[in-house]
C-alpha atoms as a PDB file:
ATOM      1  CA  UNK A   1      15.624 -13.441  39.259  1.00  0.00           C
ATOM      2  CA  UNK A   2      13.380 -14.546  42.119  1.00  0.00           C
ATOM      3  CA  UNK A   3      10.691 -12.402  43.356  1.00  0.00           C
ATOM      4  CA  UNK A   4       7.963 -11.667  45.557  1.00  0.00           C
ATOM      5  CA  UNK A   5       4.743  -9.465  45.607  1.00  0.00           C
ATOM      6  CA  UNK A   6       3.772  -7.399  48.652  1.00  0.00           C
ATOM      7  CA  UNK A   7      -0.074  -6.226  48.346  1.00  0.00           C
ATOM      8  CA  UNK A   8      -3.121  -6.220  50.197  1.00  0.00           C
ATOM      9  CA  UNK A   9      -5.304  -6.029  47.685  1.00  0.00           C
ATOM     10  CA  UNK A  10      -5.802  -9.779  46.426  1.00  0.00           C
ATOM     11  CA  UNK A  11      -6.993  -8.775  42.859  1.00  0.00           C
ATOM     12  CA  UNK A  12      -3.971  -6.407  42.300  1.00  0.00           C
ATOM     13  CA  UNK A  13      -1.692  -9.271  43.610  1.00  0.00           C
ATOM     14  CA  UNK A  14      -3.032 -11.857  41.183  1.00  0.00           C
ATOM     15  CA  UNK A  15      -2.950  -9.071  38.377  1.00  0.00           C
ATOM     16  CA  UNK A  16       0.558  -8.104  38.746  1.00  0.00           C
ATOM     17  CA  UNK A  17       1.705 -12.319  39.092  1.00  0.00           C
ATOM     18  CA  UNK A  18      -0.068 -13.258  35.655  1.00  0.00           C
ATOM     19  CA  UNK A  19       1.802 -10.222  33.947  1.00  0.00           C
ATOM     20  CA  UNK A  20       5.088 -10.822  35.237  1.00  0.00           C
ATOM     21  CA  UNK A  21       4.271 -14.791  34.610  1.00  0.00           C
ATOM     22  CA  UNK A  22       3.109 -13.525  30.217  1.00  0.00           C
ATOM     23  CA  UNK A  23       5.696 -10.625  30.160  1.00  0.00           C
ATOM     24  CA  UNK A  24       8.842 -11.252  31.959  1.00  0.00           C
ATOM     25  CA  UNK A  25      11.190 -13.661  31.081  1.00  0.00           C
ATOM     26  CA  UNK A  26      13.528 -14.833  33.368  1.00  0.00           C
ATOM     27  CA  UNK A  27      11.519 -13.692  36.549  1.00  0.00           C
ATOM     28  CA  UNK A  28      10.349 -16.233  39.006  1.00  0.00           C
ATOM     29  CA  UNK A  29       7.311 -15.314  41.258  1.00  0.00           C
ATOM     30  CA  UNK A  30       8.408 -17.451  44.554  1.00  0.00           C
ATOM     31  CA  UNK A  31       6.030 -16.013  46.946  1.00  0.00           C
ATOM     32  CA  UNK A  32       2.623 -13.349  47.455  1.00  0.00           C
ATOM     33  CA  UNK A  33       2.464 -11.556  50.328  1.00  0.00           C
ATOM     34  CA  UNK A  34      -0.919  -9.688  52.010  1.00  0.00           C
ATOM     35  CA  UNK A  35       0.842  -7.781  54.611  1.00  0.00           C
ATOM     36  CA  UNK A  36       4.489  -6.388  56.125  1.00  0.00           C
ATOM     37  CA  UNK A  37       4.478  -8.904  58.781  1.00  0.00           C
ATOM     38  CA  UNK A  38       3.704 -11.927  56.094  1.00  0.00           C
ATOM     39  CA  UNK A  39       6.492 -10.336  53.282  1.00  0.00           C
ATOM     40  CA  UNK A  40       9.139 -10.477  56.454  1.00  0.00           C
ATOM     41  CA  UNK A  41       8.708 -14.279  57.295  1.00  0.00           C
ATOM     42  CA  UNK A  42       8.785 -14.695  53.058  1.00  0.00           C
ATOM     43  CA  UNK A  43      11.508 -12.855  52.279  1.00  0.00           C
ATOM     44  CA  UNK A  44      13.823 -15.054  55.042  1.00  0.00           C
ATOM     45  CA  UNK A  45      12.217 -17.639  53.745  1.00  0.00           C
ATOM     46  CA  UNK A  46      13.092 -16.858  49.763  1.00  0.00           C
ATOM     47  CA  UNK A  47      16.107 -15.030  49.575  1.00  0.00           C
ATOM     48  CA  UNK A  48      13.901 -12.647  46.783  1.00  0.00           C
ATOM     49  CA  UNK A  49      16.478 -10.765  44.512  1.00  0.00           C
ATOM     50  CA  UNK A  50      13.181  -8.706  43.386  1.00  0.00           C
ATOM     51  CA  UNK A  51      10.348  -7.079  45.441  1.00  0.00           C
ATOM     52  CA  UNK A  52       7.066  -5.638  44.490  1.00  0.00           C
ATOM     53  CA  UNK A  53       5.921  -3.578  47.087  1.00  0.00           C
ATOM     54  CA  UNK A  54       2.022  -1.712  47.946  1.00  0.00           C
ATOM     55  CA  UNK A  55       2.992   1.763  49.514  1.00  0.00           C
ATOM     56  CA  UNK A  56      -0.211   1.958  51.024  1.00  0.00           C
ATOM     57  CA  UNK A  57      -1.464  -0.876  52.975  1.00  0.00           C
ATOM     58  CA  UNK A  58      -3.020  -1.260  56.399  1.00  0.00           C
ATOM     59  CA  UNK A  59      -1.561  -1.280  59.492  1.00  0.00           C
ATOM     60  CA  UNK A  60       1.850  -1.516  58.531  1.00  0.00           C
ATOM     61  CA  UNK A  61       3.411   0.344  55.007  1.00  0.00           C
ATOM     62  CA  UNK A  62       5.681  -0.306  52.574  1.00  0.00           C
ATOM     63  CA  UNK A  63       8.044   2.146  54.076  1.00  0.00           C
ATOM     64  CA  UNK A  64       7.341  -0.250  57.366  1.00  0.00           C
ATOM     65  CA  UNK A  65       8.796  -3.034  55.822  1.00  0.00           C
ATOM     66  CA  UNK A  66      12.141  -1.082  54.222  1.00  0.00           C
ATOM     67  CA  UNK A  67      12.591  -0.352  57.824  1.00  0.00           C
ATOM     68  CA  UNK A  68      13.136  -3.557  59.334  1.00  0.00           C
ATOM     69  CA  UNK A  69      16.411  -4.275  57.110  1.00  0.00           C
ATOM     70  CA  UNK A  70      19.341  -2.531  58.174  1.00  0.00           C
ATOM     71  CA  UNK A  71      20.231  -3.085  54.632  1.00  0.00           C
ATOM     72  CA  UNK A  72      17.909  -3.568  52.571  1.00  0.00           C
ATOM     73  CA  UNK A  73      18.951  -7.106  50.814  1.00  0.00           C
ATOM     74  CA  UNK A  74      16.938  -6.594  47.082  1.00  0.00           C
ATOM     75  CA  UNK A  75      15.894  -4.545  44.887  1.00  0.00           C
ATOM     76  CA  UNK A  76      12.599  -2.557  44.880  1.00  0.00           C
ATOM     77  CA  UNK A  77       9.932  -1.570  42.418  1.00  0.00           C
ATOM     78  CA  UNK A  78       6.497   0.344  44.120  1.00  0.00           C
ATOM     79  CA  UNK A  79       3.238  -0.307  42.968  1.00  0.00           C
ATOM     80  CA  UNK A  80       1.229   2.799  43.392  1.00  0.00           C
ATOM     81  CA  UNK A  81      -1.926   4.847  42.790  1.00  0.00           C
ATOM     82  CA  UNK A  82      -0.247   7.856  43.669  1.00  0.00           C
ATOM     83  CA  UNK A  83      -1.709  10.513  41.592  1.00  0.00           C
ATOM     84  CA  UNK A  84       0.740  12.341  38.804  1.00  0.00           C
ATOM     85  CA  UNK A  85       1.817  15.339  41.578  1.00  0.00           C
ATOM     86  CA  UNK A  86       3.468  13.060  43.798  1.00  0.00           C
ATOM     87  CA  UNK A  87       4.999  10.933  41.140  1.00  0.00           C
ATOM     88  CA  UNK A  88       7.588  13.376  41.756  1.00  0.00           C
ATOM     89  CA  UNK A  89       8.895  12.291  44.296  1.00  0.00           C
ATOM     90  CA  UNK A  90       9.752   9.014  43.023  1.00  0.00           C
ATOM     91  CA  UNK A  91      11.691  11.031  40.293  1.00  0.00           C
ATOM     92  CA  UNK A  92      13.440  12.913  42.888  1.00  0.00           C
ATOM     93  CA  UNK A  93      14.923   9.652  44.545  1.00  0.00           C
ATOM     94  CA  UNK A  94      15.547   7.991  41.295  1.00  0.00           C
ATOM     95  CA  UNK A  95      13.131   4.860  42.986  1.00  0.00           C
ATOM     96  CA  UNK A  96      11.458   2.873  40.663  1.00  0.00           C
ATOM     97  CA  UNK A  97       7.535   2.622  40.444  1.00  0.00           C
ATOM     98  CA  UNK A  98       4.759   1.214  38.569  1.00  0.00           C
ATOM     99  CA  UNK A  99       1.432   3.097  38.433  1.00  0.00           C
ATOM    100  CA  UNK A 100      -1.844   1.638  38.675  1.00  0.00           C
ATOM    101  CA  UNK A 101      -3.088   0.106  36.291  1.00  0.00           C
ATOM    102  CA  UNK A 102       0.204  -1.408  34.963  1.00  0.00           C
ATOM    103  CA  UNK A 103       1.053  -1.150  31.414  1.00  0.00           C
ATOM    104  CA  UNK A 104       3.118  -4.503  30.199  1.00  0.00           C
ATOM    105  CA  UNK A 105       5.402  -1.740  28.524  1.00  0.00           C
ATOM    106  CA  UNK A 106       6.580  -0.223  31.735  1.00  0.00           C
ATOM    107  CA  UNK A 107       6.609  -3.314  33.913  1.00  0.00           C
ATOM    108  CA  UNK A 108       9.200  -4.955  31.426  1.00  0.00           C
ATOM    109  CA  UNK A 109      11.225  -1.800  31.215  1.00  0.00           C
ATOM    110  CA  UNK A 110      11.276  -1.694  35.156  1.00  0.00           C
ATOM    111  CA  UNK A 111      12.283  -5.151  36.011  1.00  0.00           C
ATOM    112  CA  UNK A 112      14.974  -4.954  33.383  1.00  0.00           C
ATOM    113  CA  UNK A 113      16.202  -1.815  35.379  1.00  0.00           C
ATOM    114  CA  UNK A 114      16.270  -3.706  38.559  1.00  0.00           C
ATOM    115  CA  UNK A 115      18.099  -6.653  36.565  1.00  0.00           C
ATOM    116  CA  UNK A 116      20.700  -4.612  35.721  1.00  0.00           C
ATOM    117  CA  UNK A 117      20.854  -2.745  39.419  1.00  0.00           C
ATOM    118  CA  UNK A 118      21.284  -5.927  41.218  1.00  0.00           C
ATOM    119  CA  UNK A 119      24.454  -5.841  43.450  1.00  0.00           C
ATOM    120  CA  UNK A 120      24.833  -1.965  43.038  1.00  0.00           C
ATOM    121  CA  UNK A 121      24.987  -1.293  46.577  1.00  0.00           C
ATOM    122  CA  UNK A 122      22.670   0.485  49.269  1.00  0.00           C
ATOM    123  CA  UNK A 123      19.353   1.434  48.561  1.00  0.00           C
ATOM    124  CA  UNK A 124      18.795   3.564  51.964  1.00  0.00           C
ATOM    125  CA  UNK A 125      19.716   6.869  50.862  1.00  0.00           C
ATOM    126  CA  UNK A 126      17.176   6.740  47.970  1.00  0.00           C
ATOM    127  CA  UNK A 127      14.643   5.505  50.048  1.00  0.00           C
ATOM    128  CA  UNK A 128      14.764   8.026  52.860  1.00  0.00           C
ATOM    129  CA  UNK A 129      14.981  10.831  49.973  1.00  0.00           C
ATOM    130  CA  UNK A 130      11.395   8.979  48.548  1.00  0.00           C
ATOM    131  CA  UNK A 131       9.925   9.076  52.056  1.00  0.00           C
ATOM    132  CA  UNK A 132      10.860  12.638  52.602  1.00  0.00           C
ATOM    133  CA  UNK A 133       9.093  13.819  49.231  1.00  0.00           C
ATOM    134  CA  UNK A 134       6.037  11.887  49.864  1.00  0.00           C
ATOM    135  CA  UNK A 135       5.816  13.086  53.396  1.00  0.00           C
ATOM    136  CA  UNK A 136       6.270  16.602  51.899  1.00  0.00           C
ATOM    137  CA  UNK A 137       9.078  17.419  53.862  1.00  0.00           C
ATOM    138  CA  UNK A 138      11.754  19.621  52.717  1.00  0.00           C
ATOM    139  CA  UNK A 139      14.084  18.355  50.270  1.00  0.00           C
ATOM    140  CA  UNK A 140      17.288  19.575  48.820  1.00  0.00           C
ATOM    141  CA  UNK A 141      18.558  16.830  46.838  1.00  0.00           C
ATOM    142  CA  UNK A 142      18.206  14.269  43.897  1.00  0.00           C
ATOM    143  CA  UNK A 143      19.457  11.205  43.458  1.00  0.00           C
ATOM    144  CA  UNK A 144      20.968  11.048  39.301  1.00  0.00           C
ATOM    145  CA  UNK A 145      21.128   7.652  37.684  1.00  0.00           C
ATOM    146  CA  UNK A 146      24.533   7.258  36.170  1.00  0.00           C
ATOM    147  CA  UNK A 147      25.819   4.501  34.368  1.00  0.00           C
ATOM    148  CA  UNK A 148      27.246   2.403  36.782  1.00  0.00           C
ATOM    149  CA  UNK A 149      24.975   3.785  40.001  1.00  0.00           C
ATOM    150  CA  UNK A 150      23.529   6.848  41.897  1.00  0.00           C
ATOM    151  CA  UNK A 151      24.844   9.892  42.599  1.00  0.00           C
ATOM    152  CA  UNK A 152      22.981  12.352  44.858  1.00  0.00           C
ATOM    153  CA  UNK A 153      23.673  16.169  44.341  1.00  0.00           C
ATOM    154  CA  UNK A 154      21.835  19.461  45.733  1.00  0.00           C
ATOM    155  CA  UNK A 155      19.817  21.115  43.660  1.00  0.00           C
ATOM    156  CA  UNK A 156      21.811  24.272  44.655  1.00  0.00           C
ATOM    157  CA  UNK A 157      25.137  22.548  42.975  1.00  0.00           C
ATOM    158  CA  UNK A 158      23.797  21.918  39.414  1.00  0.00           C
ATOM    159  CA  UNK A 159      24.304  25.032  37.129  1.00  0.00           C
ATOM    160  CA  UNK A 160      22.905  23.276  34.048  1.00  0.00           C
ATOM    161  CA  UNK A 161      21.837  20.477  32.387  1.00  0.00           C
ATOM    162  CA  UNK A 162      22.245  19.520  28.706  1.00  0.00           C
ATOM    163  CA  UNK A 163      20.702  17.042  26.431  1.00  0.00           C
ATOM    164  CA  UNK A 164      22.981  14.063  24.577  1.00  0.00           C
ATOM    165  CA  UNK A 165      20.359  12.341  22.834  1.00  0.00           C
ATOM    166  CA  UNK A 166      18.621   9.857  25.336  1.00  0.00           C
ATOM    167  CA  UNK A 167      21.292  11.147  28.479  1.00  0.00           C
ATOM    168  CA  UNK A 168      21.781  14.524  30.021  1.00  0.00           C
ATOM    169  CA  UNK A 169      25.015  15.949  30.982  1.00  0.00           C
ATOM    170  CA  UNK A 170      25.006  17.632  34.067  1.00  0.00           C
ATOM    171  CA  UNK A 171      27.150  19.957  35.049  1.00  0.00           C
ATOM    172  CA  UNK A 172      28.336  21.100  38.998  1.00  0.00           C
ATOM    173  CA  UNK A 173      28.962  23.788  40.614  1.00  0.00           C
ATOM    174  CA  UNK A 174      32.575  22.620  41.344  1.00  0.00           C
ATOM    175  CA  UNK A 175      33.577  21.839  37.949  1.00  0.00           C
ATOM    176  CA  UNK A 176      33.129  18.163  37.317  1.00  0.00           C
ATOM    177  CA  UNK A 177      30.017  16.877  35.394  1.00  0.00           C
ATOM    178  CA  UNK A 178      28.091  13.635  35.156  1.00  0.00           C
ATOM    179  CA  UNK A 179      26.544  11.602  32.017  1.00  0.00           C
ATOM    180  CA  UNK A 180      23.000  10.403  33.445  1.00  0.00           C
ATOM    181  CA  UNK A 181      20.834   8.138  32.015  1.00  0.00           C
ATOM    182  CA  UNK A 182      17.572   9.852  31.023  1.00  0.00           C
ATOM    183  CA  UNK A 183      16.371  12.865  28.988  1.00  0.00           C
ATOM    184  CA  UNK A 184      16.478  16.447  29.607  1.00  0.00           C
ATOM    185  CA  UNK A 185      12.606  16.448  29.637  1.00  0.00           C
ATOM    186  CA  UNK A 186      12.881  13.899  32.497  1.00  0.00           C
ATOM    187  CA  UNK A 187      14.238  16.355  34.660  1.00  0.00           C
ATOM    188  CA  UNK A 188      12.665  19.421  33.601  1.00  0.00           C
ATOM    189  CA  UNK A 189       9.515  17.969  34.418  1.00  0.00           C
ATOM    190  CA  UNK A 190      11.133  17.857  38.149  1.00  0.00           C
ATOM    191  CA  UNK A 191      13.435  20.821  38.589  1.00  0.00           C
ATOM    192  CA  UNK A 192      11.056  23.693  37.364  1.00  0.00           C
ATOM    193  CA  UNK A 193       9.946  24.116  40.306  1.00  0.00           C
ATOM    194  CA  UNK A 194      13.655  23.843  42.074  1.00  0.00           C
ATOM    195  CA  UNK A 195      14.654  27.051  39.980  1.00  0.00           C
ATOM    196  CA  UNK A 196      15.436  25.729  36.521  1.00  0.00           C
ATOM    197  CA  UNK A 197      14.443  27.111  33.370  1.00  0.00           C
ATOM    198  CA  UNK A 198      14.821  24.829  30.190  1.00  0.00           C
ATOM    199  CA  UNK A 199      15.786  27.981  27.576  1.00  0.00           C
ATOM    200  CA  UNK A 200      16.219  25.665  24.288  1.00  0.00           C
ATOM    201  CA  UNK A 201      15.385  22.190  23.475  1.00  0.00           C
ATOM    202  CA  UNK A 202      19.159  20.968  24.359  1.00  0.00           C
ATOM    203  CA  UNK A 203      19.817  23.290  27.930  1.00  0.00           C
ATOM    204  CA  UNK A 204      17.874  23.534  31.073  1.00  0.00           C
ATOM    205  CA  UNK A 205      19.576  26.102  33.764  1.00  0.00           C
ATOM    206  CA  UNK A 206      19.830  27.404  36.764  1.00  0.00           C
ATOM    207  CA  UNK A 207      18.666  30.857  37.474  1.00  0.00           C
ATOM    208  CA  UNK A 208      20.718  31.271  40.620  1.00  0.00           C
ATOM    209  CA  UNK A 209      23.674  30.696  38.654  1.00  0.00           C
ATOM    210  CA  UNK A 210      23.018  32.842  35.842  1.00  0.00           C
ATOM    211  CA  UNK A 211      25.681  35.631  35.317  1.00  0.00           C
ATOM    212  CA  UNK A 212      24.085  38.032  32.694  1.00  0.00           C
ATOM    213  CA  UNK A 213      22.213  38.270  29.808  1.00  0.00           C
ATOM    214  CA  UNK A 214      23.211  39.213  26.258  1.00  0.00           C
ATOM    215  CA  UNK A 215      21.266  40.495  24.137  1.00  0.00           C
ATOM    216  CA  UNK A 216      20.750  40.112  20.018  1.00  0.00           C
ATOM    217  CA  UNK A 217      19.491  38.798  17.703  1.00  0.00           C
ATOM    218  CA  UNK A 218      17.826  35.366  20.022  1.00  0.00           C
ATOM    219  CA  UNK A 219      19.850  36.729  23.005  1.00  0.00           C
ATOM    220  CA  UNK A 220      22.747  34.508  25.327  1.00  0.00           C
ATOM    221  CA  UNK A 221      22.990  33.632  28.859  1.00  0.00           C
ATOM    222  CA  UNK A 222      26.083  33.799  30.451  1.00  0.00           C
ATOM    223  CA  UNK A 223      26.710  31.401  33.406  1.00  0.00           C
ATOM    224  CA  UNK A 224      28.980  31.689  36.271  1.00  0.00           C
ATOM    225  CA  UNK A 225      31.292  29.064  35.005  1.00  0.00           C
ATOM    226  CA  UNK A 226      31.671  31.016  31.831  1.00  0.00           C
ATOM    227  CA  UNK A 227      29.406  29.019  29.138  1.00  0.00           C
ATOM    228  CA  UNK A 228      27.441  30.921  27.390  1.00  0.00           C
ATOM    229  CA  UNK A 229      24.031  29.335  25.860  1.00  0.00           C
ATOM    230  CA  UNK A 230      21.833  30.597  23.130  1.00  0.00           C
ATOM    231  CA  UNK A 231      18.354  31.422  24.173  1.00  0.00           C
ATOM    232  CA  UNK A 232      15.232  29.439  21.872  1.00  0.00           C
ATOM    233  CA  UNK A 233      13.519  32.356  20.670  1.00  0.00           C
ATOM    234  CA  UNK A 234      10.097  31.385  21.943  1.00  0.00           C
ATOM    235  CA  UNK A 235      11.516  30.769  25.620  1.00  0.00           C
ATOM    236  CA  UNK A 236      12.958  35.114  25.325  1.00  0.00           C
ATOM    237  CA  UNK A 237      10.269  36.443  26.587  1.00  0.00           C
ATOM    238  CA  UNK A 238       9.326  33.949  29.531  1.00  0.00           C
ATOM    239  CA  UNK A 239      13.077  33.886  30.615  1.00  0.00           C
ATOM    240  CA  UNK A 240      13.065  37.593  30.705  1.00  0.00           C
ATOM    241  CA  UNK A 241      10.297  37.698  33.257  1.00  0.00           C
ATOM    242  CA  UNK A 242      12.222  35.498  35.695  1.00  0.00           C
ATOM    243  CA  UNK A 243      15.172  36.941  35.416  1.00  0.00           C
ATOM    244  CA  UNK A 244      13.255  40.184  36.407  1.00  0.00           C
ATOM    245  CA  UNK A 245      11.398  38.526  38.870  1.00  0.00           C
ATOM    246  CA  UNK A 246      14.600  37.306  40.443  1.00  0.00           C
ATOM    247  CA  UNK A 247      16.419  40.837  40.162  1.00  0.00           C
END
């Protein structure tokens, strides 16, 4: 898998080339780039299947440089010192990033990811969704990583989301669900604020979509499509609040 490093910082460049060099096998640094206009004469040049890419640079971003391809011809992994609040967004849009410093753990983990997304199709949609989230403009939609691709739902069509070991089921407001490949805590971590509630270790929910409440012994919650979901104990109380908050 050939590949080439976009970054204006020399040091960070030279750090990221000796780890991929140590660390991943099978990936072929052809080419380091310093700026946009430099990574566009490389990439014609190279043919990358693989691109590290700087966010923030001068002049010219790393959004600058999506922009130029109509379609966007390789795969992409960011290299950023965004701080943990605005990690979200690459959650969101299901975009792959490496924080700096880069652990060796997470850099092998990502370019195996982009190994196995190679050929998948259009990148656009995920990017604009990234750009609109760091931009903190209003977003309405994530993109879910399924097993063979993307699918990008509102966040006002999933009723709930359930854990299946190291995937989530998630399930839609018209019926169908979808087996995605990462934990429940992955996206409770995103969709709290988006009107979720994770009520036991294996459900995170809605509130918009939740039909009543039934109290006992723990206490249920009814959905609108019928399923009805026992309550963790230590989650009663908190769930409560909402719910009144919401009535």
């Amino acid at each position: 898998m050939k590949c080439i490093i976009v970054d204006d910082e020399a040091k960070s460049r030279s750090m990221l080339k000796t780890l991929c060099e140590n660390y991943c096998d099978g990936l072929s640094i052809c080419a380091l780039a310093a700026s946009v206009s430099e990574a566009i004469e490389l990439i014609a040049e190279h043919a990358p299947d693989l691109v590290f890419l700087d966010i923030r640079m001068p002049v010219k971003s790393g959004f600058d440089l999506l922009e130029y391809y109509d379609t966007i011809p390789f795969e992409v992994i960011f290299t950023t010192a965004y701080d943990q609040y605005a990690l979200r967004a690459f959650k969101y849009s299901a975009v792959d990033y490496l924080l700096k410093h880069i652990a060796v753990d997470e850099l092998k983990a990502a370019v195996e990811r982009a190994r196995s997304m190679l050929g998948h199709g259009e990148k656009t949609e995920q990017l604009n969704l990234l750009k609109e989230a760091i931009n903190n403009e209003k977003i309405n939609k994530i993109a879910l990583i399924t097993l063979d691709g993307f699918t990008f739902v509102r966040f006002n069509e999933i009723v709930r989301c359930e854990a299946q070991g190291n995937y989530t089921s998630v399930f839609l407001s018209n019926g169908n669900s979808l087996l995605i490949t990462k934990t429940l805590k992955h996206y409770e971590e995103i969709l709290v604020e988006k009107m979720f509630f994770r009520i036991h270790k294996s459900h995170l929910i809605n509130l918009n979509f939740v039909r009543r409440f039934i109290r006992g012994k723990q206490g249920l919650v009814e959905m609108n499509d019928g399923t009805q979901i026992e309550v963790s104990f230590r989650k009663r109380d908190a769930l409560l609040k909402r719910l009144a908050a919401l009535s």
